[in-house]
PDB file of N, CA and C in Angstrom:
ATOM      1  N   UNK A   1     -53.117 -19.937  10.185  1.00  0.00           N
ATOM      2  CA  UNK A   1     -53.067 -18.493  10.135  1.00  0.00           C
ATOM      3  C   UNK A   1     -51.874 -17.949  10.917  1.00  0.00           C
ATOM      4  N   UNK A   2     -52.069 -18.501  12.428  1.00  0.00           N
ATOM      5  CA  UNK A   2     -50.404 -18.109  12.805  1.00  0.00           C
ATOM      6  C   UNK A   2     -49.015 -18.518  12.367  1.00  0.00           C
ATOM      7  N   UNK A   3     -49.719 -19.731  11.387  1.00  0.00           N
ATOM      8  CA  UNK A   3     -47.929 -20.040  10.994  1.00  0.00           C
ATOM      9  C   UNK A   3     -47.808 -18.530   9.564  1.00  0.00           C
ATOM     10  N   UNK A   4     -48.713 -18.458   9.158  1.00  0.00           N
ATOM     11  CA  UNK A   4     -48.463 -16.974   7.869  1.00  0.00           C
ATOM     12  C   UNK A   4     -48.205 -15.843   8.688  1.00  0.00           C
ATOM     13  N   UNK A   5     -48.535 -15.732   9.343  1.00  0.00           N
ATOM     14  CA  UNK A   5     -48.088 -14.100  10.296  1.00  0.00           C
ATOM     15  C   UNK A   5     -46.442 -14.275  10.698  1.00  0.00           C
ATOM     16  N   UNK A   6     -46.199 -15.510  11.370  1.00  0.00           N
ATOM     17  CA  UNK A   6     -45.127 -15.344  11.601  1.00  0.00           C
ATOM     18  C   UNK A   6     -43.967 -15.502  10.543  1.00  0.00           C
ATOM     19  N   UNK A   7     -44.048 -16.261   9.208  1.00  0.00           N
ATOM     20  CA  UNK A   7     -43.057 -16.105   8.011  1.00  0.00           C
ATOM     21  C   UNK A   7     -43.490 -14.948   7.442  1.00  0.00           C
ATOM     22  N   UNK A   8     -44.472 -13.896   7.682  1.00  0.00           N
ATOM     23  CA  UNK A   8     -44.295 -12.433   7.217  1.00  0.00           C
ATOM     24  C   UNK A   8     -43.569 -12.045   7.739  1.00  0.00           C
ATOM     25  N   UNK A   9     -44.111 -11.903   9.075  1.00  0.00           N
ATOM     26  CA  UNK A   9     -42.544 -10.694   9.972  1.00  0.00           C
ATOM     27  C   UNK A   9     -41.334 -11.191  10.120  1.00  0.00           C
ATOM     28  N   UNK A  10     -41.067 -12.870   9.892  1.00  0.00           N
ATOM     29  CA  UNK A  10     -39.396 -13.174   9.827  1.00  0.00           C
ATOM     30  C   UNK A  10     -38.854 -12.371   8.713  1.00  0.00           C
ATOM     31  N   UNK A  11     -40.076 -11.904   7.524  1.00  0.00           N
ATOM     32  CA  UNK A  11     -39.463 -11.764   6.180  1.00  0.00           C
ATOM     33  C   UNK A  11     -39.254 -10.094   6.264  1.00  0.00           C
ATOM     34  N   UNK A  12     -39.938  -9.475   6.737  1.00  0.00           N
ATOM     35  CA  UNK A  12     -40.155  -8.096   7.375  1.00  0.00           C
ATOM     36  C   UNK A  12     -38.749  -7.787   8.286  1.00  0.00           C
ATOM     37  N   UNK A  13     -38.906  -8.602   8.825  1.00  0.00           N
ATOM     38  CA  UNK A  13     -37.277  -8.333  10.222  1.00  0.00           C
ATOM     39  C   UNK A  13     -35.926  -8.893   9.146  1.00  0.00           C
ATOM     40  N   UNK A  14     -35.993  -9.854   8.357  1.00  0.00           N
ATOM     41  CA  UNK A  14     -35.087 -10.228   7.516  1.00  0.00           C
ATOM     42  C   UNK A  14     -34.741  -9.217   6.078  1.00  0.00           C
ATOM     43  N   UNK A  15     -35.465  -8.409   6.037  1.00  0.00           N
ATOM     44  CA  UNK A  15     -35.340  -7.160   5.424  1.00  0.00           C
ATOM     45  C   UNK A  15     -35.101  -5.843   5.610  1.00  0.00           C
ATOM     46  N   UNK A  16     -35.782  -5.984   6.902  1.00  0.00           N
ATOM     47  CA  UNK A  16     -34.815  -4.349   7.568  1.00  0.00           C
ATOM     48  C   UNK A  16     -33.544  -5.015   7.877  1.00  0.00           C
ATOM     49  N   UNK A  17     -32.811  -5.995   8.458  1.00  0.00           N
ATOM     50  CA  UNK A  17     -31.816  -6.367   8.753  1.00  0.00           C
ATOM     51  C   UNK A  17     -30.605  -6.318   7.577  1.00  0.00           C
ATOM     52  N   UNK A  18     -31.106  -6.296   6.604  1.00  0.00           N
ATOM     53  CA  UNK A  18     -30.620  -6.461   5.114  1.00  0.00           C
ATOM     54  C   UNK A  18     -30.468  -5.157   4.111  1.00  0.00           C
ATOM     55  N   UNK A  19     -31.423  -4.400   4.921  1.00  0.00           N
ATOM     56  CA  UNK A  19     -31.093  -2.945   4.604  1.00  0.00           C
ATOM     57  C   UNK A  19     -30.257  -2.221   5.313  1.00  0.00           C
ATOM     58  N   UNK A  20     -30.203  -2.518   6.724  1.00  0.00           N
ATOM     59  CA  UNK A  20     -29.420  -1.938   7.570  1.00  0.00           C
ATOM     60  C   UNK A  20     -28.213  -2.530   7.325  1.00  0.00           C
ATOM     61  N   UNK A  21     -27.927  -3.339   7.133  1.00  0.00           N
ATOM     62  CA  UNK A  21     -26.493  -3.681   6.841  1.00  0.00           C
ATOM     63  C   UNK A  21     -25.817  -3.618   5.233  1.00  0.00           C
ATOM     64  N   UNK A  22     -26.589  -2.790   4.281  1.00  0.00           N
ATOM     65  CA  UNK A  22     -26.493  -2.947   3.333  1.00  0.00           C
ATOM     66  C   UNK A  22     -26.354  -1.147   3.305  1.00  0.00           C
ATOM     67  N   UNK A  23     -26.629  -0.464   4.520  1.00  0.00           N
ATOM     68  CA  UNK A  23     -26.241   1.127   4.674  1.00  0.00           C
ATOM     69  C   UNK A  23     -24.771   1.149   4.997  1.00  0.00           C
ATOM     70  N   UNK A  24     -24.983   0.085   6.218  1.00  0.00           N
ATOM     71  CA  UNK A  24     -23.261   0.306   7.028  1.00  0.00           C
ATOM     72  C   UNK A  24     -22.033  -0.063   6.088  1.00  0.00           C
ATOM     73  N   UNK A  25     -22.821  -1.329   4.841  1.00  0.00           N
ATOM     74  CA  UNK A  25     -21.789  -1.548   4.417  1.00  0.00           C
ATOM     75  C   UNK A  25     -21.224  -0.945   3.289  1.00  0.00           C
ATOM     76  N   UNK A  26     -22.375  -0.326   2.741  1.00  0.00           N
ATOM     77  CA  UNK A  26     -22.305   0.849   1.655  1.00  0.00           C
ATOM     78  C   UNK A  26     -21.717   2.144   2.062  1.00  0.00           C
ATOM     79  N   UNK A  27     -21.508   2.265   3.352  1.00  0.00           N
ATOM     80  CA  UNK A  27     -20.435   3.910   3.869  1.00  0.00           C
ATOM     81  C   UNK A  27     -19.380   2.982   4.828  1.00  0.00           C
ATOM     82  N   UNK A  28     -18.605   1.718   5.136  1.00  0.00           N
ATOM     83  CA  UNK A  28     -17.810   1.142   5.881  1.00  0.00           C
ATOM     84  C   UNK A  28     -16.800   2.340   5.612  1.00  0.00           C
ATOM     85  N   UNK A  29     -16.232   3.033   4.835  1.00  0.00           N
ATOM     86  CA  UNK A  29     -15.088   3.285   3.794  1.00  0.00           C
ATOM     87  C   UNK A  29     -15.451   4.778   4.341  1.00  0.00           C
ATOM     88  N   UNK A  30     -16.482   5.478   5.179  1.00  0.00           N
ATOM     89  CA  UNK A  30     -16.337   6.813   5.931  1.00  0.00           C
ATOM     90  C   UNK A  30     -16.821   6.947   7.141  1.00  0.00           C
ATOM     91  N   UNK A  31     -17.496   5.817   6.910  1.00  0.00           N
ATOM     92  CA  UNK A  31     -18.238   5.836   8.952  1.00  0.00           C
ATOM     93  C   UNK A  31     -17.696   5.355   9.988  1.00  0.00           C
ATOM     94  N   UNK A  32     -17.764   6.006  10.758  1.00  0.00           N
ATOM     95  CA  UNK A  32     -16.968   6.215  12.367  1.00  0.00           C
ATOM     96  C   UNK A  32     -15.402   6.473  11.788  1.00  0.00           C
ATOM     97  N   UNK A  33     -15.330   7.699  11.402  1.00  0.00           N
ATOM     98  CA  UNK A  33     -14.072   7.778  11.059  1.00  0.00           C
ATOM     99  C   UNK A  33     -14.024   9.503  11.582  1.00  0.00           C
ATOM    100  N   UNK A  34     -12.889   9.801  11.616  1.00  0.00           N
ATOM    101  CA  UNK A  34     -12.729  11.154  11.689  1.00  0.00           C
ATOM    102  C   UNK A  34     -12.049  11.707  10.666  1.00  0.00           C
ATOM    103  N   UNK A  35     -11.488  12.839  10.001  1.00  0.00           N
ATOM    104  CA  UNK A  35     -10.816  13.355   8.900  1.00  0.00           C
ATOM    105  C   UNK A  35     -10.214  14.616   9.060  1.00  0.00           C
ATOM    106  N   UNK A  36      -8.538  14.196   8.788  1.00  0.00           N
ATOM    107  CA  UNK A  36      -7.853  15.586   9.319  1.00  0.00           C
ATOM    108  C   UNK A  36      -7.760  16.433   8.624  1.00  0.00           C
ATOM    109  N   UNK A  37      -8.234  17.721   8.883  1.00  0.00           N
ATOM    110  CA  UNK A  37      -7.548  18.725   7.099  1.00  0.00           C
ATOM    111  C   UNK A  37      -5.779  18.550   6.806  1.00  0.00           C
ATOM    112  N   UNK A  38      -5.694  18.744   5.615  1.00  0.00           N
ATOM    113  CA  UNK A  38      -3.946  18.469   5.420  1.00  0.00           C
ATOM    114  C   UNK A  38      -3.315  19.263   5.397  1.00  0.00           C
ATOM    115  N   UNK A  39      -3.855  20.891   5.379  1.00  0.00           N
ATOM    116  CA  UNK A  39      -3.109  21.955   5.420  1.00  0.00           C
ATOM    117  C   UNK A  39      -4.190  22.844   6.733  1.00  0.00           C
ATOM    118  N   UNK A  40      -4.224  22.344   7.921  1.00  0.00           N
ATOM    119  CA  UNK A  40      -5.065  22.853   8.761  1.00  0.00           C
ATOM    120  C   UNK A  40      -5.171  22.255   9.799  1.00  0.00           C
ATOM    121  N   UNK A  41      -6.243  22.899  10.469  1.00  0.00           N
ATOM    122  CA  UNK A  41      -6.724  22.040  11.812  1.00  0.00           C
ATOM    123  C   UNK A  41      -7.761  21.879  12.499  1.00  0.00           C
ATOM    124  N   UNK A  42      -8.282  21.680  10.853  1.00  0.00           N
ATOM    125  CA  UNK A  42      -9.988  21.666  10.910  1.00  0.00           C
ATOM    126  C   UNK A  42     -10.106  20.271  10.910  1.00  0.00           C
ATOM    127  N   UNK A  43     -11.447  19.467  11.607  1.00  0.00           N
ATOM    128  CA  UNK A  43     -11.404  18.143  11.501  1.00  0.00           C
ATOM    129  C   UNK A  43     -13.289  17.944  11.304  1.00  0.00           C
ATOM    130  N   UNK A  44     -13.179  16.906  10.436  1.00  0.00           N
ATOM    131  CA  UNK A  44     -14.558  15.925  10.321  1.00  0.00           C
ATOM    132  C   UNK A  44     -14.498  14.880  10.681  1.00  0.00           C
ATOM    133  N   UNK A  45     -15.841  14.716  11.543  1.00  0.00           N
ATOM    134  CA  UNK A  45     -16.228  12.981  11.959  1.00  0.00           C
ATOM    135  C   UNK A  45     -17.306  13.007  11.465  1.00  0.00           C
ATOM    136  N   UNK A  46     -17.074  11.808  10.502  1.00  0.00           N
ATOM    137  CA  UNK A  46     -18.333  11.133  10.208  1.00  0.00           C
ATOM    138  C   UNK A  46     -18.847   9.848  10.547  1.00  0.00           C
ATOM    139  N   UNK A  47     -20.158  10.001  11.811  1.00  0.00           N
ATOM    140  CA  UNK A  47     -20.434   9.226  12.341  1.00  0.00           C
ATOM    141  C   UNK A  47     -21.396   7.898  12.050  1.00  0.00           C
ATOM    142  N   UNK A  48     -21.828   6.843  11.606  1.00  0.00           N
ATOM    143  CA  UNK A  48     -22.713   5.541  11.173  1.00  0.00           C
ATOM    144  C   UNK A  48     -23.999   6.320  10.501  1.00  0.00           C
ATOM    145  N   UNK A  49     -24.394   7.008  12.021  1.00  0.00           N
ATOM    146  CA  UNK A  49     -25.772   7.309  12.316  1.00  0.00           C
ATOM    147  C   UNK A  49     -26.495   8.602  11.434  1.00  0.00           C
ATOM    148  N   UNK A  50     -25.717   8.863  10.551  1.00  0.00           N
ATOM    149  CA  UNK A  50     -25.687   9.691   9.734  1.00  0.00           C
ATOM    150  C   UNK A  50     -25.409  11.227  10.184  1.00  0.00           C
ATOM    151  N   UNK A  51     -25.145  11.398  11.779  1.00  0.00           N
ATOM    152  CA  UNK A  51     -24.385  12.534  11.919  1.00  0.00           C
ATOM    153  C   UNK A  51     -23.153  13.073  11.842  1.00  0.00           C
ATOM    154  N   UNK A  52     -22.939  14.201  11.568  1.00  0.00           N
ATOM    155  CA  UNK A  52     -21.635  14.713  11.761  1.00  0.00           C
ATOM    156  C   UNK A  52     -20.953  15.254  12.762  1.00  0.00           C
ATOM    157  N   UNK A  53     -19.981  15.375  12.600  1.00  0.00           N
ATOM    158  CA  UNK A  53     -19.267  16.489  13.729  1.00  0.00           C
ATOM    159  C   UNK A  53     -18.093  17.202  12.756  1.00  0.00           C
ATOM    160  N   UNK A  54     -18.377  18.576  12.718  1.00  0.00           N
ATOM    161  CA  UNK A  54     -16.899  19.678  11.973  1.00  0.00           C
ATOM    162  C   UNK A  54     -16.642  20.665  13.350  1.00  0.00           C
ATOM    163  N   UNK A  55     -14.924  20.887  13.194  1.00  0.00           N
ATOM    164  CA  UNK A  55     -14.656  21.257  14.403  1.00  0.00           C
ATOM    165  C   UNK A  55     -13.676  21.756  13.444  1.00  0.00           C
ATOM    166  N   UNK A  56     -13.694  23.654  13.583  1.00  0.00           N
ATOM    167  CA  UNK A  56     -12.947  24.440  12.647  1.00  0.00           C
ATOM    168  C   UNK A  56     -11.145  24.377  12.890  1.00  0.00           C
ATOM    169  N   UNK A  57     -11.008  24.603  14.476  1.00  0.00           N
ATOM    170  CA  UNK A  57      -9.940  24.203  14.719  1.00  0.00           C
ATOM    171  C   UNK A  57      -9.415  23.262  16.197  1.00  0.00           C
ATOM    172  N   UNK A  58      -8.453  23.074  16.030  1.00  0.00           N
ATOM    173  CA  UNK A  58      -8.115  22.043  17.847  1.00  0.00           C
ATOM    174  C   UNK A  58      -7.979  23.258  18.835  1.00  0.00           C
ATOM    175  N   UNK A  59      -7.770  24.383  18.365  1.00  0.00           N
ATOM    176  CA  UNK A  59      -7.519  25.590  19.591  1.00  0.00           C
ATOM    177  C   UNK A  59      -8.997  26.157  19.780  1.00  0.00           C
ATOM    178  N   UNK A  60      -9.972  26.112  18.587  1.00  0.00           N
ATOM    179  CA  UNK A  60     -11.189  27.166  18.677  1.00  0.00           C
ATOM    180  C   UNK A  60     -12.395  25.775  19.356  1.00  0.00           C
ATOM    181  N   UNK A  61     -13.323  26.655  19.878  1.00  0.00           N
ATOM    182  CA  UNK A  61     -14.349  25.955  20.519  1.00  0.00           C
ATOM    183  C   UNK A  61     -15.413  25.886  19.266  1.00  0.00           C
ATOM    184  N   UNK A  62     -15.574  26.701  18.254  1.00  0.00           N
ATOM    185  CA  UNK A  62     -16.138  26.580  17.409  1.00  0.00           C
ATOM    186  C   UNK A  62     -16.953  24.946  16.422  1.00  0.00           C
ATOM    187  N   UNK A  63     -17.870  24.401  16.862  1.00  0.00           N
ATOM    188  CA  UNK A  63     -17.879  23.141  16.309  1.00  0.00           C
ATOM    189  C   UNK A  63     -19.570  23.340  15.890  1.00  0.00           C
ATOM    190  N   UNK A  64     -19.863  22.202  15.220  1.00  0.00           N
ATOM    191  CA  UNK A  64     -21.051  21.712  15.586  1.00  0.00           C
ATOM    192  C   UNK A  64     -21.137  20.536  14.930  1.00  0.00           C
ATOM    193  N   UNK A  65     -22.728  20.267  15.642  1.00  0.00           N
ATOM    194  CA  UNK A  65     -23.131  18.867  15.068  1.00  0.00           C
ATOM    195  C   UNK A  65     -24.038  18.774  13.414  1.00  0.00           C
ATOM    196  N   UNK A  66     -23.948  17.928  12.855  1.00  0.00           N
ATOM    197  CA  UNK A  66     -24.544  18.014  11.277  1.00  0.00           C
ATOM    198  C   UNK A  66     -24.841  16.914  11.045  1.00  0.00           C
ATOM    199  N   UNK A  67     -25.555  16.494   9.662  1.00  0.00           N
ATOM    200  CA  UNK A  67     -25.718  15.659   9.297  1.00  0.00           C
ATOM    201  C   UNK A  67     -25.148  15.282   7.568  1.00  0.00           C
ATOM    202  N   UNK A  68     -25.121  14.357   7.425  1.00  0.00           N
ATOM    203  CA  UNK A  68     -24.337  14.022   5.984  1.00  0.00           C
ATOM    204  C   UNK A  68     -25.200  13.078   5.119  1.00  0.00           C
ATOM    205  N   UNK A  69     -25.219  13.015   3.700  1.00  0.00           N
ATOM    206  CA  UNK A  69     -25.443  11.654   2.936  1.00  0.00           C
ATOM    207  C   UNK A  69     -24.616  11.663   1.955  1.00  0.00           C
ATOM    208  N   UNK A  70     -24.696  10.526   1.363  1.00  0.00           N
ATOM    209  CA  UNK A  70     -24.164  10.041   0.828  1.00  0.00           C
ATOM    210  C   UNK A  70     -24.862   9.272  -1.220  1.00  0.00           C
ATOM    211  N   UNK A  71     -24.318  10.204  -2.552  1.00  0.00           N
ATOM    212  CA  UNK A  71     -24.492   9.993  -3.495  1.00  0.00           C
ATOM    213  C   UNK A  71     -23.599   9.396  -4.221  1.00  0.00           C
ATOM    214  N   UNK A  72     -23.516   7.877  -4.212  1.00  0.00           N
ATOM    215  CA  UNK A  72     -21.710   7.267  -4.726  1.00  0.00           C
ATOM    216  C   UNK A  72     -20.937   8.180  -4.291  1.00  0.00           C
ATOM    217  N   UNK A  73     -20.111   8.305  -4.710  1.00  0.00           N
ATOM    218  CA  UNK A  73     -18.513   9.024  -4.270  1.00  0.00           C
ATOM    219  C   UNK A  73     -18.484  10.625  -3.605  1.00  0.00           C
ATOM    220  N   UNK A  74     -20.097  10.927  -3.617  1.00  0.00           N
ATOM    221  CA  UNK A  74     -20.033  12.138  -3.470  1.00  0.00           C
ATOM    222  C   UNK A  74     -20.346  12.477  -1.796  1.00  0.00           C
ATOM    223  N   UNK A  75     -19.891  12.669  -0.820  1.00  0.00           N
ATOM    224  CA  UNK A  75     -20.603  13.922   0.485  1.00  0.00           C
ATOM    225  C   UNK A  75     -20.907  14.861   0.715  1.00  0.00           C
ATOM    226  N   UNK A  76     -21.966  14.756   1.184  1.00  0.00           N
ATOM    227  CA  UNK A  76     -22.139  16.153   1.483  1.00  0.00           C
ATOM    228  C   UNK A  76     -22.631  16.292   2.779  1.00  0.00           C
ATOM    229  N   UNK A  77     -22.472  17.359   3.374  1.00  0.00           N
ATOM    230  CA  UNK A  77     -22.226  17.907   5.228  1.00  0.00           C
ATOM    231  C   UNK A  77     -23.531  19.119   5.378  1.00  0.00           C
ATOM    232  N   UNK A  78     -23.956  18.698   6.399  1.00  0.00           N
ATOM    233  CA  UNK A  78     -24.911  19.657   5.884  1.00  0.00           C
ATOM    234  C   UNK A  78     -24.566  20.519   7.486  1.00  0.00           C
ATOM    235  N   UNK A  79     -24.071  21.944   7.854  1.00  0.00           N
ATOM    236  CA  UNK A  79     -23.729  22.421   8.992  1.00  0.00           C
ATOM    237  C   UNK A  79     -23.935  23.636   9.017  1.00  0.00           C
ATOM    238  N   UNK A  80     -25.168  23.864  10.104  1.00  0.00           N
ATOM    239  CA  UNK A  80     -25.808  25.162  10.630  1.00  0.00           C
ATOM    240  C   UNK A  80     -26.330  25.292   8.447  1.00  0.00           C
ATOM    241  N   UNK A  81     -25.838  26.481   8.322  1.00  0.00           N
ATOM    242  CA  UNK A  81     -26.523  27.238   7.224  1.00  0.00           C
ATOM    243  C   UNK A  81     -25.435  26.470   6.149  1.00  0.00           C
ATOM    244  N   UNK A  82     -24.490  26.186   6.647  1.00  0.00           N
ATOM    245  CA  UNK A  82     -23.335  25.637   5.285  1.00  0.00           C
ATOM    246  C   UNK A  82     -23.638  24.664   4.834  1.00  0.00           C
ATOM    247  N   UNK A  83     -23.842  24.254   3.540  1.00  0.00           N
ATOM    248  CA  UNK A  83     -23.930  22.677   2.836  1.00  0.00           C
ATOM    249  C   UNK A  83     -22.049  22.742   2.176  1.00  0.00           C
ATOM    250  N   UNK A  84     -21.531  21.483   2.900  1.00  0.00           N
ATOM    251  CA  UNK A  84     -19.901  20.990   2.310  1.00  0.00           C
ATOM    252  C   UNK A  84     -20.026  19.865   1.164  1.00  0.00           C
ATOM    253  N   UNK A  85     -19.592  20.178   0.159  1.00  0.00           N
ATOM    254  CA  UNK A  85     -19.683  18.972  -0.200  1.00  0.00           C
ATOM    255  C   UNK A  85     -18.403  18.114  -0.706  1.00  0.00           C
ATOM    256  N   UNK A  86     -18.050  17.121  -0.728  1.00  0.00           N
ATOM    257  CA  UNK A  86     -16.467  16.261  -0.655  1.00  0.00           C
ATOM    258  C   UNK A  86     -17.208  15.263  -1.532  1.00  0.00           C
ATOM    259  N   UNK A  87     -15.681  15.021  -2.245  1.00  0.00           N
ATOM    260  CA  UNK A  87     -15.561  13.654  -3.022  1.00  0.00           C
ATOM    261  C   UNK A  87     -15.246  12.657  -2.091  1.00  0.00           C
ATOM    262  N   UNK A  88     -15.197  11.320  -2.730  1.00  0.00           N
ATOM    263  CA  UNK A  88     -14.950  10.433  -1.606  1.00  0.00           C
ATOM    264  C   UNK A  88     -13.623   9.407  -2.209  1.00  0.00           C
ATOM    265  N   UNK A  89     -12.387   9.147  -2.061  1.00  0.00           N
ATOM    266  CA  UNK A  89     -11.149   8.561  -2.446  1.00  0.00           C
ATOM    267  C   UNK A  89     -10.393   8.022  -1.628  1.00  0.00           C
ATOM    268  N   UNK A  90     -10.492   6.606  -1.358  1.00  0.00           N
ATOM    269  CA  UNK A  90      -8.858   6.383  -0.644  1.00  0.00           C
ATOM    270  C   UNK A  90      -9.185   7.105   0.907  1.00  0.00           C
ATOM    271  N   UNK A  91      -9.715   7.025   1.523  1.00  0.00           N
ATOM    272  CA  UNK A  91      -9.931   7.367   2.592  1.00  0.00           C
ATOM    273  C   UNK A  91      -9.898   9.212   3.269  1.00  0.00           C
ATOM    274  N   UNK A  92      -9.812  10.022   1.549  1.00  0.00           N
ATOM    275  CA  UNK A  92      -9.431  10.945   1.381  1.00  0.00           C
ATOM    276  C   UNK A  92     -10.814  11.871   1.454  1.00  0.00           C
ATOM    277  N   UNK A  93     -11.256  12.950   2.023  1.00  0.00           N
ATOM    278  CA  UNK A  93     -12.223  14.003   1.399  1.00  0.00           C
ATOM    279  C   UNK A  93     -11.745  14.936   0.892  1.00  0.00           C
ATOM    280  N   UNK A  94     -12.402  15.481  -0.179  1.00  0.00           N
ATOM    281  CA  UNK A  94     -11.610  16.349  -0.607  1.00  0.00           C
ATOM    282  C   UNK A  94     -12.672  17.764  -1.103  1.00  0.00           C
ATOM    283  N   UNK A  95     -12.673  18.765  -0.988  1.00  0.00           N
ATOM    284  CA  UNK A  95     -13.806  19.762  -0.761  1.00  0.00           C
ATOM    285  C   UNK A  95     -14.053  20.233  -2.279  1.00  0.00           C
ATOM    286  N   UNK A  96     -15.468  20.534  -2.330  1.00  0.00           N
ATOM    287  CA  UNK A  96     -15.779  20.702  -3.697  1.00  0.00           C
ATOM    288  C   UNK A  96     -16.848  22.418  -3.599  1.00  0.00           C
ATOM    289  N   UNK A  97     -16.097  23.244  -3.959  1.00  0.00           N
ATOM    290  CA  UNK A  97     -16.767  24.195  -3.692  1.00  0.00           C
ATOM    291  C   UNK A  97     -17.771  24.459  -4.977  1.00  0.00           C
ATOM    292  N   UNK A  98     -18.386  24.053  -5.956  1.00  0.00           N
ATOM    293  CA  UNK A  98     -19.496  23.751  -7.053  1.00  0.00           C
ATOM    294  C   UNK A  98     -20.268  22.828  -6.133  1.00  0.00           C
ATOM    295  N   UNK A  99     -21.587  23.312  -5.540  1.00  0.00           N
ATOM    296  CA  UNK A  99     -22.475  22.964  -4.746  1.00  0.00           C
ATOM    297  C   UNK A  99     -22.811  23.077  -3.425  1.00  0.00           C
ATOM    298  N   UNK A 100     -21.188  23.341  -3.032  1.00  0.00           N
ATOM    299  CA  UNK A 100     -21.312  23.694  -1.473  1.00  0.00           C
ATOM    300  C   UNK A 100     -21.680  25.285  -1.607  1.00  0.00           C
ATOM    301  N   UNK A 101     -22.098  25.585   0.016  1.00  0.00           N
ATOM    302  CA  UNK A 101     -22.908  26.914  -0.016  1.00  0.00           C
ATOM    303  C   UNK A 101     -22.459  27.108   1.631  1.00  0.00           C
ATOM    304  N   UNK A 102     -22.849  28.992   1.545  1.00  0.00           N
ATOM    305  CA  UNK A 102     -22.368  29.388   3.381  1.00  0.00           C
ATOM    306  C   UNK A 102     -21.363  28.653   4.133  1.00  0.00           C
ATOM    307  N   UNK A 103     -19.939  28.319   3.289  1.00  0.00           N
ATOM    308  CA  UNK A 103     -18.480  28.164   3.821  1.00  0.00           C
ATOM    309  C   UNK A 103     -17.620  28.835   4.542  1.00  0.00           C
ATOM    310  N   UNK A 104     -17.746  30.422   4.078  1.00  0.00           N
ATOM    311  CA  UNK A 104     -16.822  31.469   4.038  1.00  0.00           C
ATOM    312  C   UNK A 104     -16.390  31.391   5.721  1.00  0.00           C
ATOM    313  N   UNK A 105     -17.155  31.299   6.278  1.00  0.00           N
ATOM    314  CA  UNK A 105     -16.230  31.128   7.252  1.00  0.00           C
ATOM    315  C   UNK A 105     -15.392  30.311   7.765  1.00  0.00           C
ATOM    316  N   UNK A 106     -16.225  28.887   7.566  1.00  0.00           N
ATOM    317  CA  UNK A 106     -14.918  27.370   7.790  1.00  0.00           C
ATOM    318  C   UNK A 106     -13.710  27.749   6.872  1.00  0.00           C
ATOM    319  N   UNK A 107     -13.476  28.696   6.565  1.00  0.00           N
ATOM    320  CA  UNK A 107     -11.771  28.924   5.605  1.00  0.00           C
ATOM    321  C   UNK A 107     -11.646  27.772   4.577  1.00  0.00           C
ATOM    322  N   UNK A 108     -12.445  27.004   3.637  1.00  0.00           N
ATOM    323  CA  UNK A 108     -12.596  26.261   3.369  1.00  0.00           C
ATOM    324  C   UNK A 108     -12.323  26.680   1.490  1.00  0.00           C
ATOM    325  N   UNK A 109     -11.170  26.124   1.211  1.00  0.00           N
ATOM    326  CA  UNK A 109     -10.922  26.013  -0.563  1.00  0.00           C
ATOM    327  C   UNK A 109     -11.244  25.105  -1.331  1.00  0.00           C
ATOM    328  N   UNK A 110     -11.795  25.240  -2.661  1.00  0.00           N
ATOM    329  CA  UNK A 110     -11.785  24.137  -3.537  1.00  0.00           C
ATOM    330  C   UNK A 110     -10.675  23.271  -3.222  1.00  0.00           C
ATOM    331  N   UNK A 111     -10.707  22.261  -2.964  1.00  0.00           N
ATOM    332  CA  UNK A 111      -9.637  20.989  -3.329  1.00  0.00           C
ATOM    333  C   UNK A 111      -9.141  20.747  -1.662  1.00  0.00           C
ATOM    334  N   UNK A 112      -9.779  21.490  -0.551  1.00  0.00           N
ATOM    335  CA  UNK A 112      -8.852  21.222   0.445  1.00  0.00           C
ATOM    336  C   UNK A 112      -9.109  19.509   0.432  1.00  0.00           C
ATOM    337  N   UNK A 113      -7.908  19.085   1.453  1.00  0.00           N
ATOM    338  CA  UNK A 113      -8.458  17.576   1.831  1.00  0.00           C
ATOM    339  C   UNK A 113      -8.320  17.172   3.237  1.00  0.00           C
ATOM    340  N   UNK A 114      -9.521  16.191   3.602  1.00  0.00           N
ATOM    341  CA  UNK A 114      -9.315  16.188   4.655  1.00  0.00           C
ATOM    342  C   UNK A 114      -8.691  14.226   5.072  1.00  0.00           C
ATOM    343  N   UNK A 115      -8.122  13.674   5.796  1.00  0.00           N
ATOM    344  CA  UNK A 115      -7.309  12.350   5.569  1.00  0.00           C
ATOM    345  C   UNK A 115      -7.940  11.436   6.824  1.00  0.00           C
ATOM    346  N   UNK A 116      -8.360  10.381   6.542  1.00  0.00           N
ATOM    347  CA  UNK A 116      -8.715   9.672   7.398  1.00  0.00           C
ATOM    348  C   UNK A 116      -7.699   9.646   8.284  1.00  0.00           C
ATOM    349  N   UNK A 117      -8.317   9.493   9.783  1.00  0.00           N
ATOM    350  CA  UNK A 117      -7.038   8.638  11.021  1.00  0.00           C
ATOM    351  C   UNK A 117      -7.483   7.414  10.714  1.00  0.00           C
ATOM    352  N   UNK A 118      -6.156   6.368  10.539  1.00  0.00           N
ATOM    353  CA  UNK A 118      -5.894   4.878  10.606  1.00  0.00           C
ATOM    354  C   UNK A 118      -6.429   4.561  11.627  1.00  0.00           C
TER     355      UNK A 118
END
C-alpha cells in the first residue's frame, strides 16, 4: 500500500513540474522582460508570475501593478480599469486597440509598439 501512495504523488509532483515548466516555456519569448514604447516613454514589464508592471512615463510617477495572459500570439494587460491588448512578434508588442478598453489616458494608439530590452 505504501509503495502505491508513493508512485501516485511522484506522478502528481511529476506533473505539476511539467506544467509549470510547460507555462515558463510557453511565455520564455515575454517573461521577465521589460518593453520600451518606440515612439515614447512608456514602458511594460512582463513578469513570469503573471504580473505586470506599466509605467506611463520615466519622468511621471504614474505606474501600476497588473496582471496579463496569454492567448497564442495575443496579450493582454489587464491595469486598474484598462484592459491593453498586444500582439506578440519578434520580441515586439504591438497595441491593438479592437478589445482593449479604458486607455485614453496611457496615450496609447492602435499599432503603438513596445521593443524588448536585449
Amino acid at each position: 500500500m505504501k509503495k502505491s501512495w508513493f508512485i501516485v504523488a511522484g506522478i502528481v509532483i511529476f506533473l505539476i513540474a511539467g506544467i509549470s515548466a510547460y507555462v515558463l516555456f510557453k511565455n520564455a519569448d515575454i517573461a521577465d522582460k521589460t518593453f520600451y514604447m518606440e515612439n515614447g516613454d512608456s514602458q511594460i514589464t512582463i513578469n513570469a508570475d503573471g504580473t505586470a508592471r506599466y509605467i506611463t512615463s520615466i519622468a511621471s510617477s504614474a505606474s501600476g501593478e497588473s496582471d496579463w495572459t496569454r492567448e497564442k500570439n495575443t496579450l493582454e494587460v489587464v491595469y486598474g480599469d484598462a484592459k491593453l491588448k498586444f500582439t506578440i512578434a519578434d520580441d515586439i508588442l504591438t497595441f491593438i486597440e479592437d478589445g482593449s478598453k479604458n486607455y485614453d489616458e496611457l496615450k496609447l494608439k492602435n499599432g503603438d509598439r513596445f521593443i524588448a530590452n536585449k
